[in-house]
C-alpha atoms as a PDB file:
ATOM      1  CA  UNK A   1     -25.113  -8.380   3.342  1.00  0.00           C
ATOM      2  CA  UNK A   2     -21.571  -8.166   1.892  1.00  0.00           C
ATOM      3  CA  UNK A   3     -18.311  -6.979   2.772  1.00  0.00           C
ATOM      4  CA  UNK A   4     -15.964  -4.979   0.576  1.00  0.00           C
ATOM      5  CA  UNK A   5     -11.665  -5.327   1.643  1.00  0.00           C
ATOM      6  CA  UNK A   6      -9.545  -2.876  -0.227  1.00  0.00           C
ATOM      7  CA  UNK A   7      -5.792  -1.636   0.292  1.00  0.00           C
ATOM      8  CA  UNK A   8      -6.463   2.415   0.134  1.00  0.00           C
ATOM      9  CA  UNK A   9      -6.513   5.088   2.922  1.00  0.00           C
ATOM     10  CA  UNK A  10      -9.568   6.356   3.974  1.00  0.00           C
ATOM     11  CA  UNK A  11      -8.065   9.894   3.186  1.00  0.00           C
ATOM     12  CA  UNK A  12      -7.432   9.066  -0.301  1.00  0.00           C
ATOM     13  CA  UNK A  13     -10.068  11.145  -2.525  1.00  0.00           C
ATOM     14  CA  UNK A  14     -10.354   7.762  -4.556  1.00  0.00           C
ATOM     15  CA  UNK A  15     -11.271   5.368  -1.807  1.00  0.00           C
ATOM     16  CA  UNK A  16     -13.913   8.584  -0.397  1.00  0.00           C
ATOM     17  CA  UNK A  17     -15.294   8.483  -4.109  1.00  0.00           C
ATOM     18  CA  UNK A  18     -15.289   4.423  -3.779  1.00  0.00           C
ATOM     19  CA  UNK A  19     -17.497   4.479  -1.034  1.00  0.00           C
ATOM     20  CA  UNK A  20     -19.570   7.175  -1.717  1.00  0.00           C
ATOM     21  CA  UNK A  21     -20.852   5.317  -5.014  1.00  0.00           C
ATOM     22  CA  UNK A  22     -21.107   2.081  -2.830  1.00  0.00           C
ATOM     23  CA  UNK A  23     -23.880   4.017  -0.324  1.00  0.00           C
ATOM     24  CA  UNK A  24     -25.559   4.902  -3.339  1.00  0.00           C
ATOM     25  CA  UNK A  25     -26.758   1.050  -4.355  1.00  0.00           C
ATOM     26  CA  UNK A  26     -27.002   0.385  -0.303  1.00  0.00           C
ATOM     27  CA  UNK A  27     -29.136   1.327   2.533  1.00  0.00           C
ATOM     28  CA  UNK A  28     -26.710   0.967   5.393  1.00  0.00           C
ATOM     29  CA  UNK A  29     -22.920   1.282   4.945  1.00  0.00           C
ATOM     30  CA  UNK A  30     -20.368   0.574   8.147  1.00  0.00           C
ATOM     31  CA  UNK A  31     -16.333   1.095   8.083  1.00  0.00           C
ATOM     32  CA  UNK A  32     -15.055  -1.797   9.750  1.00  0.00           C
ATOM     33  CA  UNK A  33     -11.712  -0.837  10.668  1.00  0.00           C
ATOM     34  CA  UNK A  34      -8.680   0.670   9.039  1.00  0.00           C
ATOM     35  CA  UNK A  35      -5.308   0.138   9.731  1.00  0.00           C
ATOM     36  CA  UNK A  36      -1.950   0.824   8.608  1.00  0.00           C
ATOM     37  CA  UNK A  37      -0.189  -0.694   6.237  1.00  0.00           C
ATOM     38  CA  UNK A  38       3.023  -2.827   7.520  1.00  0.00           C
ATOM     39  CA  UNK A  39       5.727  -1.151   5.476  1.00  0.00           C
ATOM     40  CA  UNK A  40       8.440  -3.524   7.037  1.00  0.00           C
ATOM     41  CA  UNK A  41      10.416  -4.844   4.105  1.00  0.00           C
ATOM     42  CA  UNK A  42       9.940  -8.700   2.946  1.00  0.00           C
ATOM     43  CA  UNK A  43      13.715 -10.572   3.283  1.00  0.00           C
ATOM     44  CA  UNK A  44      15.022 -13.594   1.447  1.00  0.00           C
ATOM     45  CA  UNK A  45      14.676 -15.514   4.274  1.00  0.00           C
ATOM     46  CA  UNK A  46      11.512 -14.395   6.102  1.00  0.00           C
ATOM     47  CA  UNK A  47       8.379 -16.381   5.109  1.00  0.00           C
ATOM     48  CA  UNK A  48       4.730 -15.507   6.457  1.00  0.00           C
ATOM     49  CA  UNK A  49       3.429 -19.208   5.401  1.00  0.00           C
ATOM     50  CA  UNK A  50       0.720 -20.523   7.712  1.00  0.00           C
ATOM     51  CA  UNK A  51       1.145 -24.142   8.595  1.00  0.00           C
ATOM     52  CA  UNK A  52      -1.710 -26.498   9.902  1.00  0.00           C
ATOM     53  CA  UNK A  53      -0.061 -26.922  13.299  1.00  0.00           C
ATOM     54  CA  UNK A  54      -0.536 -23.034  13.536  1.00  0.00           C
ATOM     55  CA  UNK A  55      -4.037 -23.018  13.684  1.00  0.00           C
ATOM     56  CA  UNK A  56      -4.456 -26.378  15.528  1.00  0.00           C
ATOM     57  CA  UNK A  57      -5.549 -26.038  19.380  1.00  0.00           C
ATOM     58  CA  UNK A  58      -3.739 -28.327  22.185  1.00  0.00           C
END
């Protein structure tokens, strides 16, 4: 088992032709999920860092 993340729409011709030659080398394929890309613009002062007290638990 393996798992395949790429940035493409699943309406784009090229990601259909992507995983049309993956389910020819595999016996079971499954879409996980696609979403939207977040098209909000990055600002000088915005940051997206995680820091260890984020993913600590009280």
């Amino acid at each position: 088992m393996f798992y395949i993340d790429f940035q493409a729409s699943l309406a784009e011709p090229r990601a259909q032709n992507a995983l049309a030659e993956v389910q020819e080398y595999t016996s079971f394929l499954r879409v996980l999920g696609s979403y939207p890309m977040d098209m909000t613009p990055m600002t000088a002062g915005s940051s997206s860092t995680i820091t260890s007290s984020d993913t600590t638990s009280s």
